[in-house]
N, C-alpha and C. Protein backbone atom coordinates (compact mmCIF):
# COMPACT_ATOMS: atom_id res chain seq x y z
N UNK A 1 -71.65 81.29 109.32
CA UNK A 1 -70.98 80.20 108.63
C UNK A 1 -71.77 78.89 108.73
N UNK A 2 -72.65 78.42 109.80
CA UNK A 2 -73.45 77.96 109.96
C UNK A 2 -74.41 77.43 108.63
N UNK A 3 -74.73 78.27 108.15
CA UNK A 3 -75.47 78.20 106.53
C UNK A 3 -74.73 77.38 105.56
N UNK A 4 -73.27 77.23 105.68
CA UNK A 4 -72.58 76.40 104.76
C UNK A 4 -73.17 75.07 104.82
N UNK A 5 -73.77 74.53 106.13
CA UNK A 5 -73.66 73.24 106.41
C UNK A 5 -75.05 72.82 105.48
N UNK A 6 -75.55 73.24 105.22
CA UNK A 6 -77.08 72.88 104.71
C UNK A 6 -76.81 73.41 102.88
N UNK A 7 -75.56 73.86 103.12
CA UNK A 7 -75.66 74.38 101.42
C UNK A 7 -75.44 73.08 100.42
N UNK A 8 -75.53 73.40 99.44
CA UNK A 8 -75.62 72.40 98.69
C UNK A 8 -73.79 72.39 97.70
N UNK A 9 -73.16 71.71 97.90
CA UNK A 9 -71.55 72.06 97.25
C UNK A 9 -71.58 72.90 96.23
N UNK A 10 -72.35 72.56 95.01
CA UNK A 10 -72.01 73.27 93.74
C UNK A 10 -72.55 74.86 94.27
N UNK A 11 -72.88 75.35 95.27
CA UNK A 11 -73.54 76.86 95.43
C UNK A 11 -72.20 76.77 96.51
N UNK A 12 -71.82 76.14 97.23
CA UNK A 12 -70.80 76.69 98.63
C UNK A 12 -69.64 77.13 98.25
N UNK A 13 -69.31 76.15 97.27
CA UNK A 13 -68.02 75.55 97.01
C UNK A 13 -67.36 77.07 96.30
N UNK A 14 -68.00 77.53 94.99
CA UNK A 14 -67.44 79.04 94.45
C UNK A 14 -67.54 80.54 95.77
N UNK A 15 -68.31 80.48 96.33
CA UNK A 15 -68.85 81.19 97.63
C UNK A 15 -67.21 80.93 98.72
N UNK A 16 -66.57 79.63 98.67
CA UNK A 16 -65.55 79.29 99.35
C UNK A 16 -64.31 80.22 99.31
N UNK A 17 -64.28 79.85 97.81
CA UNK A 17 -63.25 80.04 96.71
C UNK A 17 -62.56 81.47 96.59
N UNK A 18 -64.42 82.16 96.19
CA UNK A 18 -64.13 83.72 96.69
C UNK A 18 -64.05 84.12 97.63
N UNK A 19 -64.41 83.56 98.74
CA UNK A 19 -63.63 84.04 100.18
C UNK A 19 -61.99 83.99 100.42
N UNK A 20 -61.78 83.16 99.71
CA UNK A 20 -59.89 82.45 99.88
C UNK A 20 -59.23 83.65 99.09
N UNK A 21 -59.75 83.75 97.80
CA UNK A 21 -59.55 85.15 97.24
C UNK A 21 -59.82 86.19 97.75
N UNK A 22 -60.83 86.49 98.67
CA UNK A 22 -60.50 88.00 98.94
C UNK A 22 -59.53 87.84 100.31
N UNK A 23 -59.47 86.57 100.62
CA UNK A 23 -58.51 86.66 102.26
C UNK A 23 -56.68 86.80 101.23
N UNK A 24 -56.31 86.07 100.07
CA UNK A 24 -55.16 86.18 99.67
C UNK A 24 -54.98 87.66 99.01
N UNK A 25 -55.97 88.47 98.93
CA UNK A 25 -55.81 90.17 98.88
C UNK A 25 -55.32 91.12 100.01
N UNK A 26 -56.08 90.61 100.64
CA UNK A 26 -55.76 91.47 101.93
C UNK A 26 -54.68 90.73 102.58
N UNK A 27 -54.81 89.23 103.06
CA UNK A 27 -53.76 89.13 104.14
C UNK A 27 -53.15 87.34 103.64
N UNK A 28 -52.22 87.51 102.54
CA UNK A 28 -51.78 86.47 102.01
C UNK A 28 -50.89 85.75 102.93
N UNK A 29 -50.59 86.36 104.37
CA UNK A 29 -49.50 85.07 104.69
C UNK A 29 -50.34 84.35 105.78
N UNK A 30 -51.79 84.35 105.59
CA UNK A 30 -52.74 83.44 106.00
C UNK A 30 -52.70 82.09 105.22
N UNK A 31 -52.10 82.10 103.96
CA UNK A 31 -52.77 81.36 102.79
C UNK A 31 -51.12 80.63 102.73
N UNK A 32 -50.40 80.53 103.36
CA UNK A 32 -48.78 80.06 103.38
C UNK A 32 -49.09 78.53 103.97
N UNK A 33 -48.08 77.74 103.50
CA UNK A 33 -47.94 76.45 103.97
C UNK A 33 -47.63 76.40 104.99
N UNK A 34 -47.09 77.44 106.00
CA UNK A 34 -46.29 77.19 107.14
C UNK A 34 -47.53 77.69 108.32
N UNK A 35 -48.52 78.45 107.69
CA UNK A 35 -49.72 78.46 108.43
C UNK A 35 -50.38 77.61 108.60
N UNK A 36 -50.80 76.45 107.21
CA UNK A 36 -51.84 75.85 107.43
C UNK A 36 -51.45 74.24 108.27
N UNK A 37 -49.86 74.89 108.98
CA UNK A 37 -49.50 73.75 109.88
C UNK A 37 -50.96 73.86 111.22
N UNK A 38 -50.77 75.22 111.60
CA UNK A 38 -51.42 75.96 112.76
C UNK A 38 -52.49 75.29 112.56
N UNK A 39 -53.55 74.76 111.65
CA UNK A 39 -54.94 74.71 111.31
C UNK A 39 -55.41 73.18 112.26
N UNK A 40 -55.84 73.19 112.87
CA UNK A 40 -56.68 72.34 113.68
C UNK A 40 -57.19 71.02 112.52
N UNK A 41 -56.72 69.90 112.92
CA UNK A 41 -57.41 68.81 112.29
C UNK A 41 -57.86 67.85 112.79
N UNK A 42 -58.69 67.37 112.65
CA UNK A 42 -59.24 65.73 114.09
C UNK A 42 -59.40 64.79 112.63
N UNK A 43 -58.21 63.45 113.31
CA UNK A 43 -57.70 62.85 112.04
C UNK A 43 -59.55 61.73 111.94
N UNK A 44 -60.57 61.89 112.66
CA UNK A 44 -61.92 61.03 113.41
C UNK A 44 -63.05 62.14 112.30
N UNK A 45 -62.58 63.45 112.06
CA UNK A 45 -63.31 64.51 111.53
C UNK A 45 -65.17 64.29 111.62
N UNK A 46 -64.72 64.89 113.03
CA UNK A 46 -66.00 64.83 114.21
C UNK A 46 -66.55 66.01 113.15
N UNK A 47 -66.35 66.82 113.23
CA UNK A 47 -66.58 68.42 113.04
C UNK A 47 -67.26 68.75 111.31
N UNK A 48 -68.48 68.54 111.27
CA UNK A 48 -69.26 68.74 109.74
C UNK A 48 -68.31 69.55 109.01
N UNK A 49 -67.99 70.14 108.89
CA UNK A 49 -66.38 71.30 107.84
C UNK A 49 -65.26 70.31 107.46
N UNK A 50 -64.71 69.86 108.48
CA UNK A 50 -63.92 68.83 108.11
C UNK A 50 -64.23 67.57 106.90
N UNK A 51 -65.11 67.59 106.21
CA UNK A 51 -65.33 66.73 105.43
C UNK A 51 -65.42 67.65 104.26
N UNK A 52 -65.46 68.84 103.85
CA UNK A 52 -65.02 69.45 102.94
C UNK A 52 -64.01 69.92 102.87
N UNK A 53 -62.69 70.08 102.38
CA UNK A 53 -61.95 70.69 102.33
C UNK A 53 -61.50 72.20 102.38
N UNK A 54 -62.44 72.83 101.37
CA UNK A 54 -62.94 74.28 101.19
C UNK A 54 -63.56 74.58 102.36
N UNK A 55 -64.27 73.83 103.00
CA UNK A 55 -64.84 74.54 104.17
C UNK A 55 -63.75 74.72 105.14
N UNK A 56 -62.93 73.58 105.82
CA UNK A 56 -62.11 73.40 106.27
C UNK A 56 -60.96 74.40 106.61
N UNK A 57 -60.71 74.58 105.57
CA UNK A 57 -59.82 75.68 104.90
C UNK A 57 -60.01 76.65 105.17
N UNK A 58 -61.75 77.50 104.58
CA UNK A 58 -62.02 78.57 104.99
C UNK A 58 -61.75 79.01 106.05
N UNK A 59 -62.51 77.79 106.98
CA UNK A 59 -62.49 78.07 108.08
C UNK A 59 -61.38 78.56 109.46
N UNK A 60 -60.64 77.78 109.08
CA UNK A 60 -59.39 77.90 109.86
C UNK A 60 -58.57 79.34 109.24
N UNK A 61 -58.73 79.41 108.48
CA UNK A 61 -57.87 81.05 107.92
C UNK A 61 -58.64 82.21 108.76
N UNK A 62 -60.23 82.04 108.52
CA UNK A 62 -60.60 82.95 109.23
C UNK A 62 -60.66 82.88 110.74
N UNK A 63 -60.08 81.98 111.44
CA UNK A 63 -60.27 82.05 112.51
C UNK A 63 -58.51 82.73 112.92
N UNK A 64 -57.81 83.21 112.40
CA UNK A 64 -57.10 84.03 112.53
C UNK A 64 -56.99 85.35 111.75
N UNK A 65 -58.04 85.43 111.06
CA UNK A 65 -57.94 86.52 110.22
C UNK A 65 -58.28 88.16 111.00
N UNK A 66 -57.30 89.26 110.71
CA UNK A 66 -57.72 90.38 111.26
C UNK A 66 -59.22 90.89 111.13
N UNK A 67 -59.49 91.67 111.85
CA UNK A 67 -60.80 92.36 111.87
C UNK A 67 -61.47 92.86 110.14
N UNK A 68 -60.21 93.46 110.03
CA UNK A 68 -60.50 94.11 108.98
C UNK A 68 -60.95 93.13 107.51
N UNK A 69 -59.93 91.70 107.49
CA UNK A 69 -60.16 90.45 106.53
C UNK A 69 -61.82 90.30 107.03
N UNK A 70 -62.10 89.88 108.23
CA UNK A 70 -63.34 89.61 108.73
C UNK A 70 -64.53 90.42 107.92
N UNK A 71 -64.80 91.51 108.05
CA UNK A 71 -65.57 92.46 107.71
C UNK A 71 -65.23 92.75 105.99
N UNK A 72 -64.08 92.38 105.70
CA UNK A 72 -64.60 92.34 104.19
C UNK A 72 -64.72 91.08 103.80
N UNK A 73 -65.10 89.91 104.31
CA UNK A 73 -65.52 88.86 103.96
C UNK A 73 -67.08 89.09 104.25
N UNK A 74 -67.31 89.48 105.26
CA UNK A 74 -68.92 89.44 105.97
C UNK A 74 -69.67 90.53 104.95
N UNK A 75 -68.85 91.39 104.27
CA UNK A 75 -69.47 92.63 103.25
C UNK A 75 -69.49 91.28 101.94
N UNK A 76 -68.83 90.68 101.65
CA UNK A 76 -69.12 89.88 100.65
C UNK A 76 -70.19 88.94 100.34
N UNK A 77 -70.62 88.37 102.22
CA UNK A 77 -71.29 87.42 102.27
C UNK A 77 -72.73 87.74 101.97
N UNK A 78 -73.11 89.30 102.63
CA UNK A 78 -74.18 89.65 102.89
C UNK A 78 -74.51 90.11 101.46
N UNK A 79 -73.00 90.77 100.21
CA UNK A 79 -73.89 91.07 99.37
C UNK A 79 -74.16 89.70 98.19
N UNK A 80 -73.34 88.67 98.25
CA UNK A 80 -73.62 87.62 98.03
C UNK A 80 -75.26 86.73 98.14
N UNK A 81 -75.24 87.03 99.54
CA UNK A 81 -76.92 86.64 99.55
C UNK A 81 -77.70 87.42 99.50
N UNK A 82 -77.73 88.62 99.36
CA UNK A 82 -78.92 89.70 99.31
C UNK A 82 -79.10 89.64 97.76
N UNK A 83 -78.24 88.95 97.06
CA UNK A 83 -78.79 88.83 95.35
C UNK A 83 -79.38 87.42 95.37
N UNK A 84 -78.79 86.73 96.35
CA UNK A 84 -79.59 84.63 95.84
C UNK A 84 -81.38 85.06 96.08
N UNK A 85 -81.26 86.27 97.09
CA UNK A 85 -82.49 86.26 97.83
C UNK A 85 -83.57 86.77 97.18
């Protein structure tokens, strides 16, 4: 996830998007208002993610996301960049 930080928005930002989509396939009550109470915010937004929203976002979903959300995001990512490449 690391790689987001150096990306450039207009390439991250759809890359985001379809992650949020494949997490509201598999495990939609990640994507609930009453979750994204749970989501960590520093109102100072020390934390490079925090200044995007989409990243932000991503981020915190997957940090509760099952194994299985995990690994079909990481199958997305890899085939995602094995075509930029």
């Amino acid at each position: 996830m690391d790689s987001f930080k150096e990306m450039d928005q207009e390439i991250r930002e759809p890359i985001l998007i379809d992650i949020i989509d494949l997490v509201e396939q598999e495990q939609p009550s990640l994507l609930t208002t009453e979750k994204a109470f749970d989501f960590r915010f520093d109102s100072y937004r020390l934390r490079w993610y925090e200044h995007d929203p989409y990243c932000w976002f991503v981020f915190n979903v997957l940090e509760s996301a099952t194994l299985a959300t995990l690994e079909l995001v990481e199958n997305y990512l890899e085939n995602r960049f094995s075509f930029a490449a």
